[in-house]
PDB file of N, CA and C in Angstrom:
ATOM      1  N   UNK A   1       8.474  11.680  -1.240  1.00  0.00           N
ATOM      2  CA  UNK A   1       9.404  11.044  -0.350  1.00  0.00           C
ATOM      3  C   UNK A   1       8.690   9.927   0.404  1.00  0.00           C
ATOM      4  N   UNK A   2       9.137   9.186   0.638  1.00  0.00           N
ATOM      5  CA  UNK A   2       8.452   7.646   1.426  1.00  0.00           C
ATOM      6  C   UNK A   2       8.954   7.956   3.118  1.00  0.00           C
ATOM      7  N   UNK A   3       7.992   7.832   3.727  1.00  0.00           N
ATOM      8  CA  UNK A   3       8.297   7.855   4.865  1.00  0.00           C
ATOM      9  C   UNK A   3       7.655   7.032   5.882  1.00  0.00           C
ATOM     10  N   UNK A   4       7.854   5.982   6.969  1.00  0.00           N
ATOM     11  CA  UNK A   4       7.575   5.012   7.316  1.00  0.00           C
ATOM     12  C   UNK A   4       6.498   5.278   8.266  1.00  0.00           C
ATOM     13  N   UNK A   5       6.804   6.423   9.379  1.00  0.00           N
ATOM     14  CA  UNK A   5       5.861   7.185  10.455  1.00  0.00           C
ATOM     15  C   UNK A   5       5.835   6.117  11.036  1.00  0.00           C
ATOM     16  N   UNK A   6       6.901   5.009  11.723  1.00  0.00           N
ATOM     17  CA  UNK A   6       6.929   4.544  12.936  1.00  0.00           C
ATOM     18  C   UNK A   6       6.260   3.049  12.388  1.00  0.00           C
ATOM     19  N   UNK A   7       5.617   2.991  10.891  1.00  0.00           N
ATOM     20  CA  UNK A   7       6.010   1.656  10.321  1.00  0.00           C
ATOM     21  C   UNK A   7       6.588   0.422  10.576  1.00  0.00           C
ATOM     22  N   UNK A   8       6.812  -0.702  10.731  1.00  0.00           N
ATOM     23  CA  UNK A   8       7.655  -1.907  10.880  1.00  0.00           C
ATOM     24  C   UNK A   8       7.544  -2.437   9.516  1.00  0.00           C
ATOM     25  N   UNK A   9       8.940  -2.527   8.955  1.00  0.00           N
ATOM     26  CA  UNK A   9       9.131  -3.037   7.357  1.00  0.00           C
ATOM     27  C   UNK A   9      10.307  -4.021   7.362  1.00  0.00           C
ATOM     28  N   UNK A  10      10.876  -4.342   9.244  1.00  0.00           N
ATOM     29  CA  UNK A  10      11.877  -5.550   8.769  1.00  0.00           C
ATOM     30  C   UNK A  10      10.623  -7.050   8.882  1.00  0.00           C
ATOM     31  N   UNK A  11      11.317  -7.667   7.921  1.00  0.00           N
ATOM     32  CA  UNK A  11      10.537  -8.463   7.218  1.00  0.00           C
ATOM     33  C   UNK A  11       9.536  -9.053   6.552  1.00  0.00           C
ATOM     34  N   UNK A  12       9.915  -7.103   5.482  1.00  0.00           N
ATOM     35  CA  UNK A  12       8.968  -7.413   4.677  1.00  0.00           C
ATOM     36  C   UNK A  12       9.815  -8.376   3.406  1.00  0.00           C
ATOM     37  N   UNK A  13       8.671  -9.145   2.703  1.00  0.00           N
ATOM     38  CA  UNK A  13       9.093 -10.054   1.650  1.00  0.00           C
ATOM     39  C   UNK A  13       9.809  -9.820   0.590  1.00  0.00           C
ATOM     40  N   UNK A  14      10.779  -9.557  -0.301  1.00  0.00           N
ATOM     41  CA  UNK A  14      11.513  -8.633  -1.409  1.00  0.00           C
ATOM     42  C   UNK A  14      10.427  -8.550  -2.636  1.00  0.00           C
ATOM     43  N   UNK A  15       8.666  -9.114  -2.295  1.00  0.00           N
ATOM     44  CA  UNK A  15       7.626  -8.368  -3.553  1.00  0.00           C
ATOM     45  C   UNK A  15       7.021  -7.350  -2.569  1.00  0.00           C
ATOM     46  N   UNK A  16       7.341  -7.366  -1.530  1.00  0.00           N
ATOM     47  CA  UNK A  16       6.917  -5.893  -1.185  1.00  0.00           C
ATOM     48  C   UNK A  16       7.555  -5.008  -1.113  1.00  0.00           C
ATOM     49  N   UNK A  17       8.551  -5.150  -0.941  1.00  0.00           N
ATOM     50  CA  UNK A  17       9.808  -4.389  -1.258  1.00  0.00           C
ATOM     51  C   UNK A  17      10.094  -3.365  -2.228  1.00  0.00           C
ATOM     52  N   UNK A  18       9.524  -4.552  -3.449  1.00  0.00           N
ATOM     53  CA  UNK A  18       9.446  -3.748  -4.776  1.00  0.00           C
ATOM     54  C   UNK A  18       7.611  -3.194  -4.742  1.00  0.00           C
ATOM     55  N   UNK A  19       6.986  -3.217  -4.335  1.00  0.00           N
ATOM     56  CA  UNK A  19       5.349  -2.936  -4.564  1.00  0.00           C
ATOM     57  C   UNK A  19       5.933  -1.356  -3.758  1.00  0.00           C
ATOM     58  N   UNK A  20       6.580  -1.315  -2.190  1.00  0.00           N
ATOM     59  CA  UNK A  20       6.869   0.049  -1.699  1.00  0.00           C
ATOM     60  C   UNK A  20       7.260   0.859  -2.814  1.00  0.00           C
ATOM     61  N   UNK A  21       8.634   0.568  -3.809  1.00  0.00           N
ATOM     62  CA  UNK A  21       9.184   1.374  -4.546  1.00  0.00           C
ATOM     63  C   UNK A  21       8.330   1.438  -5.476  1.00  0.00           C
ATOM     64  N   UNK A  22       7.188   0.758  -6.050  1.00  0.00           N
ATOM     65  CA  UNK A  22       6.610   1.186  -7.209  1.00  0.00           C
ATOM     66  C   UNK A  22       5.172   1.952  -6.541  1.00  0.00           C
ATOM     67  N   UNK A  23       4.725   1.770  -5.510  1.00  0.00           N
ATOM     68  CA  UNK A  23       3.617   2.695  -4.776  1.00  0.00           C
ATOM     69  C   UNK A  23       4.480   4.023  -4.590  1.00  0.00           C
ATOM     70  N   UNK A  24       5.857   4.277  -3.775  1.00  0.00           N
ATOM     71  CA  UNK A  24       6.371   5.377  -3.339  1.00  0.00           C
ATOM     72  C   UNK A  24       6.371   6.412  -5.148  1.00  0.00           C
ATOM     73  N   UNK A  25       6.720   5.715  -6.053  1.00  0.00           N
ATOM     74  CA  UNK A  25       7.171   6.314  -7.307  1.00  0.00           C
ATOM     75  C   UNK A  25       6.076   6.939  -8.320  1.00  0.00           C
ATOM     76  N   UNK A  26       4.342   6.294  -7.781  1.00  0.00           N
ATOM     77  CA  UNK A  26       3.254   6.834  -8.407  1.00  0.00           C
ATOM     78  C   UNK A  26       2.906   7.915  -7.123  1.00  0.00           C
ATOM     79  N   UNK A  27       3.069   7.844  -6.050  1.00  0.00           N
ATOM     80  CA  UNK A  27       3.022   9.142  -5.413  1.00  0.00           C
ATOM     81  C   UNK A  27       3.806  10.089  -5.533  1.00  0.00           C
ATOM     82  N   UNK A  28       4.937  10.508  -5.585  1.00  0.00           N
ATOM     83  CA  UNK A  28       6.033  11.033  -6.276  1.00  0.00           C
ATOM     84  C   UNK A  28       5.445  11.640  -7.356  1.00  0.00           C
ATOM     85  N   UNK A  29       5.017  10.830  -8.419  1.00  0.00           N
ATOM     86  CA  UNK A  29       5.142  11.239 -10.012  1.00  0.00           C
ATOM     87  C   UNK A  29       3.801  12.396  -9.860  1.00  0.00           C
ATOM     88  N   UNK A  30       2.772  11.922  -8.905  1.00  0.00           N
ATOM     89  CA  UNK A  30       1.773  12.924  -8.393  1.00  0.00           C
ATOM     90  C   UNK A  30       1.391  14.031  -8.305  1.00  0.00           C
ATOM     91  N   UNK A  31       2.839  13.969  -7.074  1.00  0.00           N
ATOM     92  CA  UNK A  31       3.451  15.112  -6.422  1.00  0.00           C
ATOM     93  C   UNK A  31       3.411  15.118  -4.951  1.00  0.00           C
ATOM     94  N   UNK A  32       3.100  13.974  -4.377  1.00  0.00           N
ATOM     95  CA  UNK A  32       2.629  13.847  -2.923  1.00  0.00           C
ATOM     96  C   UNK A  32       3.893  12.967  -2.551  1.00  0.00           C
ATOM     97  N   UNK A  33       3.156  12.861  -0.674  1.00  0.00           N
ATOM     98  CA  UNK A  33       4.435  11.875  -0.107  1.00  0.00           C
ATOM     99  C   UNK A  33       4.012  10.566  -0.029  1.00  0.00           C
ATOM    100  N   UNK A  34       4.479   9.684   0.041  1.00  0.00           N
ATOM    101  CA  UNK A  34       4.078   8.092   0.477  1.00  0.00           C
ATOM    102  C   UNK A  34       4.012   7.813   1.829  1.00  0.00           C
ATOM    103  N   UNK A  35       3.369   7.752   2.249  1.00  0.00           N
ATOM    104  CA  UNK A  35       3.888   7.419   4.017  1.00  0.00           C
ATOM    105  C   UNK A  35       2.961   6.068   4.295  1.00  0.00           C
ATOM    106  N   UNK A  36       3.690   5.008   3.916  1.00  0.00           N
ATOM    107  CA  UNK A  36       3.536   3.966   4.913  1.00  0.00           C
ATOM    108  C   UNK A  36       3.238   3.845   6.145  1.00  0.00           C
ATOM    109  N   UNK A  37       2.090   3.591   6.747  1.00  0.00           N
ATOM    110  CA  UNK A  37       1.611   3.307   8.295  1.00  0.00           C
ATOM    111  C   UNK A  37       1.549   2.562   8.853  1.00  0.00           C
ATOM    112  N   UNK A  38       1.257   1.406   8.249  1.00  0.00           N
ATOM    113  CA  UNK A  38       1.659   0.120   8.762  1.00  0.00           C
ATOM    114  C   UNK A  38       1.813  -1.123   8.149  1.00  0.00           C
ATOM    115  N   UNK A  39       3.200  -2.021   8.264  1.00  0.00           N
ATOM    116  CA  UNK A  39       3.757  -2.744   7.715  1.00  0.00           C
ATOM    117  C   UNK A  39       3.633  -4.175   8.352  1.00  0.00           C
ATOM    118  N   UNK A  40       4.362  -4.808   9.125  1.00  0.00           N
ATOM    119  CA  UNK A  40       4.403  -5.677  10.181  1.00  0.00           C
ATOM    120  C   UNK A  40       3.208  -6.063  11.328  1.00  0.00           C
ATOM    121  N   UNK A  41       3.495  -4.535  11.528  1.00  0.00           N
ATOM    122  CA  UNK A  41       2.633  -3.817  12.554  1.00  0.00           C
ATOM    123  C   UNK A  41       1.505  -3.358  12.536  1.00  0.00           C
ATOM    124  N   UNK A  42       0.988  -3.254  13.830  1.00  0.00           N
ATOM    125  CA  UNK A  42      -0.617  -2.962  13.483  1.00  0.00           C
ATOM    126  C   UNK A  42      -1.267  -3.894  14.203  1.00  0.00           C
ATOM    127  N   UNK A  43      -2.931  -3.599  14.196  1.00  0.00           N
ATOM    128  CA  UNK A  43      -3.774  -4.177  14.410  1.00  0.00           C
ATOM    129  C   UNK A  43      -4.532  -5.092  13.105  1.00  0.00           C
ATOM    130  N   UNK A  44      -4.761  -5.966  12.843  1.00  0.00           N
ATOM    131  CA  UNK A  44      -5.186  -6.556  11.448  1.00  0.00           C
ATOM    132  C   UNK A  44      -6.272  -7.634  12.416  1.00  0.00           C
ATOM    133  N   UNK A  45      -6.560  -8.569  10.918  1.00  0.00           N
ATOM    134  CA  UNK A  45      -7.000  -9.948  11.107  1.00  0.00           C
ATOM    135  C   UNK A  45      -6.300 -10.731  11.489  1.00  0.00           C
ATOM    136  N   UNK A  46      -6.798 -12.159  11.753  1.00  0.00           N
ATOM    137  CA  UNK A  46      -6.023 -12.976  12.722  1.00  0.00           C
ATOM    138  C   UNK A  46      -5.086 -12.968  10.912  1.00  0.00           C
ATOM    139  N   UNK A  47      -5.481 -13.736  10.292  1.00  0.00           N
ATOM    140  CA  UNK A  47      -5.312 -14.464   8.955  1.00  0.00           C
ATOM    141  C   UNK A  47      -4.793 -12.975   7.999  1.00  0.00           C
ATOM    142  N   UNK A  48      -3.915 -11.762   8.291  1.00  0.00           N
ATOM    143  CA  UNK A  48      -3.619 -10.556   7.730  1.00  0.00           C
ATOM    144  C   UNK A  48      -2.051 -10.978   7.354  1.00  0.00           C
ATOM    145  N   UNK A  49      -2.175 -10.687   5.990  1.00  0.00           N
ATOM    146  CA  UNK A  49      -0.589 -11.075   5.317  1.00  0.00           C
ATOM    147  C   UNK A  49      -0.012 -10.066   5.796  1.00  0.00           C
ATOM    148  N   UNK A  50       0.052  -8.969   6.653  1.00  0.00           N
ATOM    149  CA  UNK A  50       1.017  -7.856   7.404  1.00  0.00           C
ATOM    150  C   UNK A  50       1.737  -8.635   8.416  1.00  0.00           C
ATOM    151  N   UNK A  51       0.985  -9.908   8.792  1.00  0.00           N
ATOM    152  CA  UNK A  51       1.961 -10.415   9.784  1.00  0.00           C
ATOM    153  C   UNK A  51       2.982 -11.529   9.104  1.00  0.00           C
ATOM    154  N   UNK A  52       3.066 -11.304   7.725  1.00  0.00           N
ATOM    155  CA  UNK A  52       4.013 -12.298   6.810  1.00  0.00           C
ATOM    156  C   UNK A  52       5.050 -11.519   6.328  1.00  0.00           C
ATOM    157  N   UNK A  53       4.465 -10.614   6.137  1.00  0.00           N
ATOM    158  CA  UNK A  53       5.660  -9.439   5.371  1.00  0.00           C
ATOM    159  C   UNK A  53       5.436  -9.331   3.969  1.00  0.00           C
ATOM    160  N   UNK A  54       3.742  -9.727   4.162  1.00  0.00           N
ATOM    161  CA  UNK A  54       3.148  -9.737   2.517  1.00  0.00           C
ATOM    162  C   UNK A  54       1.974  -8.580   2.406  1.00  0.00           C
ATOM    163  N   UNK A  55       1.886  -7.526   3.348  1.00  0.00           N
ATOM    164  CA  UNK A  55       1.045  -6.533   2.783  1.00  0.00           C
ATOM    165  C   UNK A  55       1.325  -5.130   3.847  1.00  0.00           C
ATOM    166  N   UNK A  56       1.124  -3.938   3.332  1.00  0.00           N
ATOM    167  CA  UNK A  56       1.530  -2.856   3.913  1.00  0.00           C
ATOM    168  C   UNK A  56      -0.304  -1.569   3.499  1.00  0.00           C
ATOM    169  N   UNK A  57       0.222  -0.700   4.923  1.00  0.00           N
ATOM    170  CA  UNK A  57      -1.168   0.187   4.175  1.00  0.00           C
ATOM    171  C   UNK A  57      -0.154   1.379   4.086  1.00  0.00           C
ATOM    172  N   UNK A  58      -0.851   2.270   3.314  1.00  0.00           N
ATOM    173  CA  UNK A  58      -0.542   3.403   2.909  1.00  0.00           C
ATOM    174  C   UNK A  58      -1.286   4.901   3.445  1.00  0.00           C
ATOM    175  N   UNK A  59      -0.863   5.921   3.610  1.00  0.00           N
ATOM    176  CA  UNK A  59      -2.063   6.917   4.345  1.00  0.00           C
ATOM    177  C   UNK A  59      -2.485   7.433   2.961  1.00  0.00           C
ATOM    178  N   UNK A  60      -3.770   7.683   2.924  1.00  0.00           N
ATOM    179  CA  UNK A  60      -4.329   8.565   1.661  1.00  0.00           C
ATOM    180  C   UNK A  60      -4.894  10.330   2.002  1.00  0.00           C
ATOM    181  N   UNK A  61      -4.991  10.463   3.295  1.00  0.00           N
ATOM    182  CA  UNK A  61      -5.165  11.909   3.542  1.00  0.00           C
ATOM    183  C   UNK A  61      -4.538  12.772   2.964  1.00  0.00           C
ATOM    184  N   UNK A  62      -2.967  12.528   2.491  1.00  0.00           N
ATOM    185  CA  UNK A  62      -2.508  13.711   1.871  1.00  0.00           C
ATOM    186  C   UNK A  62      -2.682  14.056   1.162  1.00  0.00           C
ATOM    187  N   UNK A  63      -3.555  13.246  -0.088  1.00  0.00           N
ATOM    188  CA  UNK A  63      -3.910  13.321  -1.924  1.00  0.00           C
ATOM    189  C   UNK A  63      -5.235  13.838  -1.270  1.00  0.00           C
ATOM    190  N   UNK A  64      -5.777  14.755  -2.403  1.00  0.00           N
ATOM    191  CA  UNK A  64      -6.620  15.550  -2.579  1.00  0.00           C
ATOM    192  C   UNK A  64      -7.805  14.575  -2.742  1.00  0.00           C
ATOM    193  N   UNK A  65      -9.044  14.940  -2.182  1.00  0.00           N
ATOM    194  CA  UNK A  65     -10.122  13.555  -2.253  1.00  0.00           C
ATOM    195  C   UNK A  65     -10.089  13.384  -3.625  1.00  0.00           C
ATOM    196  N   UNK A  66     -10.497  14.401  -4.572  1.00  0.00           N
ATOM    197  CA  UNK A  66     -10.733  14.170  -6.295  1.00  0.00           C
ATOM    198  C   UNK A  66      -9.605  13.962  -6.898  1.00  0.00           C
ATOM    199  N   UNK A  67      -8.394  13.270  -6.324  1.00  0.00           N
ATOM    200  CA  UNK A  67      -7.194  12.877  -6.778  1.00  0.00           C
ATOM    201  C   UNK A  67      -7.104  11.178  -6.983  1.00  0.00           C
ATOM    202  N   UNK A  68      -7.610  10.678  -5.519  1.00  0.00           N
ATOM    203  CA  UNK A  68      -7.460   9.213  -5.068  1.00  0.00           C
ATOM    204  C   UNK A  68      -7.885   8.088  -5.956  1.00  0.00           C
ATOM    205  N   UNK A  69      -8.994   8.611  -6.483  1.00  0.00           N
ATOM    206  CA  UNK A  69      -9.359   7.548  -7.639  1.00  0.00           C
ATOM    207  C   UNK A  69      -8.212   7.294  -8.604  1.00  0.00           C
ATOM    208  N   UNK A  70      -7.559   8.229  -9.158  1.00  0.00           N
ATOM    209  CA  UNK A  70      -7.070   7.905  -9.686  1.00  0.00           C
ATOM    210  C   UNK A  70      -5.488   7.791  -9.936  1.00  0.00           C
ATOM    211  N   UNK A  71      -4.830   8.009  -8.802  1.00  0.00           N
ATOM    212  CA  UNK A  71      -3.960   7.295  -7.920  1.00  0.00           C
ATOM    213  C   UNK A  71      -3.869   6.132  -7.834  1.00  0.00           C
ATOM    214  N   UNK A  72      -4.956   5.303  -7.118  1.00  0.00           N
ATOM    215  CA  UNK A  72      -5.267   4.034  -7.017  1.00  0.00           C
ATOM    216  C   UNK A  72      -5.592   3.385  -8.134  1.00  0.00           C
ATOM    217  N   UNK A  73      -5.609   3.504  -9.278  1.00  0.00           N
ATOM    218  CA  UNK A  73      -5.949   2.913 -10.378  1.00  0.00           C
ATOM    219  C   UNK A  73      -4.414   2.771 -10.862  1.00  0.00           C
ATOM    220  N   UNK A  74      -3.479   4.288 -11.157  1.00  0.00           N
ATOM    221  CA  UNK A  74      -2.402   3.924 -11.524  1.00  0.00           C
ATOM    222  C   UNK A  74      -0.861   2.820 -10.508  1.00  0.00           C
ATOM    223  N   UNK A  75      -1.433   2.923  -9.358  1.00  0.00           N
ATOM    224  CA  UNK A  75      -1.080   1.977  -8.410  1.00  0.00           C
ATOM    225  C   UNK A  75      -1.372   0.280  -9.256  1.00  0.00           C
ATOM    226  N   UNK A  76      -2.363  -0.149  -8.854  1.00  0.00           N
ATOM    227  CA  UNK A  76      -2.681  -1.287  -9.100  1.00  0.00           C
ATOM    228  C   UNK A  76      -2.642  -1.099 -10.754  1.00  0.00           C
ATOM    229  N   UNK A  77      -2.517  -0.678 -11.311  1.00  0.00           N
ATOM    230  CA  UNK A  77      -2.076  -1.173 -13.031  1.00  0.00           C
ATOM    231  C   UNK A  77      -0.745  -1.465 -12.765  1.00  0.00           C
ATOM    232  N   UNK A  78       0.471  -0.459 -12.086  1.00  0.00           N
ATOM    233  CA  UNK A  78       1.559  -0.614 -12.101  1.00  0.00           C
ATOM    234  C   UNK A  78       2.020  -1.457 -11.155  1.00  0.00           C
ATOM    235  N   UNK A  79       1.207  -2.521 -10.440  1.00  0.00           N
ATOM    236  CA  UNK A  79       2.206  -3.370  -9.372  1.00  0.00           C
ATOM    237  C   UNK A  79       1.028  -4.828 -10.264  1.00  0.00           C
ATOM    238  N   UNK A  80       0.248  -4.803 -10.732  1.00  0.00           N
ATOM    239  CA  UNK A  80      -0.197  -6.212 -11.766  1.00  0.00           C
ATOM    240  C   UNK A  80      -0.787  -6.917 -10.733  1.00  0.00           C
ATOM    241  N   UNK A  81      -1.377  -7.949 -11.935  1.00  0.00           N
ATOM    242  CA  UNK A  81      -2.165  -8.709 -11.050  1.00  0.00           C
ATOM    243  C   UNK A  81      -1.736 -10.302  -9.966  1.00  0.00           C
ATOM    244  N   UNK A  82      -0.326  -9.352  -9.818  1.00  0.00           N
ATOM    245  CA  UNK A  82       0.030 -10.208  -8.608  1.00  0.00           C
ATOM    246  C   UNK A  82      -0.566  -9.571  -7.098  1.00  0.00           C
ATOM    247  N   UNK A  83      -1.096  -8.574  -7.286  1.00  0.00           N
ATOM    248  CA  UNK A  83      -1.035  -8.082  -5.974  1.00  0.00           C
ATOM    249  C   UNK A  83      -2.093  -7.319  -5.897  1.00  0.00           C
ATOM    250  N   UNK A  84      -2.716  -7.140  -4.816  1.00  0.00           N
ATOM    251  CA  UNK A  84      -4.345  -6.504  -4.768  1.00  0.00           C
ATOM    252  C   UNK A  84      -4.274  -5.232  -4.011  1.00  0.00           C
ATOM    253  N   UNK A  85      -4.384  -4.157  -4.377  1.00  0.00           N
ATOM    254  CA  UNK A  85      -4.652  -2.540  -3.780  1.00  0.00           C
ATOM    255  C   UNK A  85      -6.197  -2.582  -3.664  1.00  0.00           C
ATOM    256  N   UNK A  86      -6.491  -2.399  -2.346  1.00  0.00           N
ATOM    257  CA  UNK A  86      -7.962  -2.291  -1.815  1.00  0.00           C
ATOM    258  C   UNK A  86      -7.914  -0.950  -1.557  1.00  0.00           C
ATOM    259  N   UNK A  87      -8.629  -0.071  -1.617  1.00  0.00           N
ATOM    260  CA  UNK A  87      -9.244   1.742  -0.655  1.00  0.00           C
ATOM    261  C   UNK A  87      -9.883   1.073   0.072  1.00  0.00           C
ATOM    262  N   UNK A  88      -9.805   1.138   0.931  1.00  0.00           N
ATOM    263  CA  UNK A  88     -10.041   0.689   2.485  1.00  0.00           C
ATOM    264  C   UNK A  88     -10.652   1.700   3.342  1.00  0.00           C
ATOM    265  N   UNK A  89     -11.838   1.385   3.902  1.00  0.00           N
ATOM    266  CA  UNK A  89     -12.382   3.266   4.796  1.00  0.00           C
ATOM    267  C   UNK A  89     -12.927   4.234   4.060  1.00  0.00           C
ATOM    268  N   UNK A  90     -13.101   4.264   2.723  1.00  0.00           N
ATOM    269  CA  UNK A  90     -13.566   5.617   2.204  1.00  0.00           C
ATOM    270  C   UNK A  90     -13.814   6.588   2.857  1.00  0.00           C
ATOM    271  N   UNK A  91     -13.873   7.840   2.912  1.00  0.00           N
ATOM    272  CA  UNK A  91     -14.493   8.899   3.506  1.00  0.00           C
ATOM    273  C   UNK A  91     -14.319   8.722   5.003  1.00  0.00           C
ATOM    274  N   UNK A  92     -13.457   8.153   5.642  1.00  0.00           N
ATOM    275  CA  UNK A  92     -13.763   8.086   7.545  1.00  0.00           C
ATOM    276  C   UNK A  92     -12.278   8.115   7.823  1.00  0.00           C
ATOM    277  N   UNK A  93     -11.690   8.727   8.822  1.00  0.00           N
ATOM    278  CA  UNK A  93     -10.626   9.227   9.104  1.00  0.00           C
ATOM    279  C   UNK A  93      -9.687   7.938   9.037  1.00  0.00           C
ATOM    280  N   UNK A  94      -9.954   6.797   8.929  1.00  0.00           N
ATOM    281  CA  UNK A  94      -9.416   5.263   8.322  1.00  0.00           C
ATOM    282  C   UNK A  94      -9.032   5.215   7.319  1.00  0.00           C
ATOM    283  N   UNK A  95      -9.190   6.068   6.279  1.00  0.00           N
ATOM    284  CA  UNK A  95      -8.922   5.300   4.832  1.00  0.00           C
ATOM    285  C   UNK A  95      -7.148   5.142   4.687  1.00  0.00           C
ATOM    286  N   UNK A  96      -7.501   4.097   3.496  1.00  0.00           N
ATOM    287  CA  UNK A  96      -6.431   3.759   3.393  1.00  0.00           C
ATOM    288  C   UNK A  96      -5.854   3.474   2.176  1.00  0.00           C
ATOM    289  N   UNK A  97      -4.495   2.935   2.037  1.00  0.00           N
ATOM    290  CA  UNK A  97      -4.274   1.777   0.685  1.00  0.00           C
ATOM    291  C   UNK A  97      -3.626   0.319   1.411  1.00  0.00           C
ATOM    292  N   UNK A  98      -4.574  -0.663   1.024  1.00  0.00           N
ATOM    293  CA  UNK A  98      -3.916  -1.830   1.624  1.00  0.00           C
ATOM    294  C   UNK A  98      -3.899  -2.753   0.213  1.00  0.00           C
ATOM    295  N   UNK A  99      -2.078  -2.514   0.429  1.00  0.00           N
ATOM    296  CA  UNK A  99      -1.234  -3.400  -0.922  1.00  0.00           C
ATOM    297  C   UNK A  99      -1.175  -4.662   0.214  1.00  0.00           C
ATOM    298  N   UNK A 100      -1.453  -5.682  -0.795  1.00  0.00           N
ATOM    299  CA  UNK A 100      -0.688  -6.833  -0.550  1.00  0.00           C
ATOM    300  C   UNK A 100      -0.368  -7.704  -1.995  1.00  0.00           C
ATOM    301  N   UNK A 101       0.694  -8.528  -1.781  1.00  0.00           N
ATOM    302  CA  UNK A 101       1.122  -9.324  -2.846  1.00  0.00           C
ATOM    303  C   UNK A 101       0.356 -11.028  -2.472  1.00  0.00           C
ATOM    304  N   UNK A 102      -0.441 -10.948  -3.704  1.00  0.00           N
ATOM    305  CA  UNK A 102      -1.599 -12.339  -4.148  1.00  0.00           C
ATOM    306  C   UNK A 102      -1.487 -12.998  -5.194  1.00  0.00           C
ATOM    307  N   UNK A 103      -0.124 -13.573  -5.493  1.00  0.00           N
ATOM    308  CA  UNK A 103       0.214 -13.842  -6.523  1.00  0.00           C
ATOM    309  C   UNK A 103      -0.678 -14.686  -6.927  1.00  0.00           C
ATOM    310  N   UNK A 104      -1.123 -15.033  -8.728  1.00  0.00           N
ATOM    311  CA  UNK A 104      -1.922 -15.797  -9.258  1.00  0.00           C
ATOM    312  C   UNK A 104      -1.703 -16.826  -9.850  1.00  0.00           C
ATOM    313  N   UNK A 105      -2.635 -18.029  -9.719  1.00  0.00           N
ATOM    314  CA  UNK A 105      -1.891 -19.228  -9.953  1.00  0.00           C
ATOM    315  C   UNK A 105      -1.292 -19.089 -11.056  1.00  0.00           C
ATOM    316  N   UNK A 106       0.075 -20.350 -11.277  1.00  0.00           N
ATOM    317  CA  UNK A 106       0.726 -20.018 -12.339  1.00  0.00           C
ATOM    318  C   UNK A 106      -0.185 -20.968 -13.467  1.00  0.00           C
ATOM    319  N   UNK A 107      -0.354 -20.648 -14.943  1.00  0.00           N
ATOM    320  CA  UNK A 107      -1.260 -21.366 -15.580  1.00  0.00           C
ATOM    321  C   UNK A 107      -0.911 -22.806 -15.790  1.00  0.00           C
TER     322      UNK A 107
END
């Protein structure tokens, strides 16, 4: 189930839109929840596409540590190389998934 936990997702961009439904749907297929933490909102960089409505993090505490690897692999295969999934924090009560959409030049 996707759940926002106090999240800000009005205005996010309609490729994040779709990156939520295809992140919420590899957690799901898992067996876990998605919970979005922060969208809009948050503390970031000055220069952080969260304040565009071009990147969201994800909580990873709920997946099992020897799960995440490979979670995050089927994440970023399934949202392409428009868009960059970082693990963010490893191991420190921080971690994360920070999707954002980076689309690549067109050739």
């Amino acid at each position: 189930m996707l759940q926002l936990l106090g999240a800000r997702v009005l205005g996010f961009r309609p490729e994040l839109v779709l990156a939520a439904i295809i992140v919420n749907d590899a957690y799901r297929e898992a067996g876990y929840d998605c919970i979005i933490r922060f969208g809009i909102d948050g503390v970031h960089s000055r220069a952080s596409e969260h304040y565009t409505g071009l990147a969201f993090d994800v909580r990873t505490h709920n997946v099992p540590a020897d799960k995440r690897a490979a979670l995050v692999k089927k994440i970023a295969d399934a949202l392409g190389p428009d868009f960059t999934v970082l693990w963010e924090s490893q191991g420190t009560d921080n971690e994360h998934l920070h999707v954002e959409y980076n689309p690549r030049e067109p050739y």
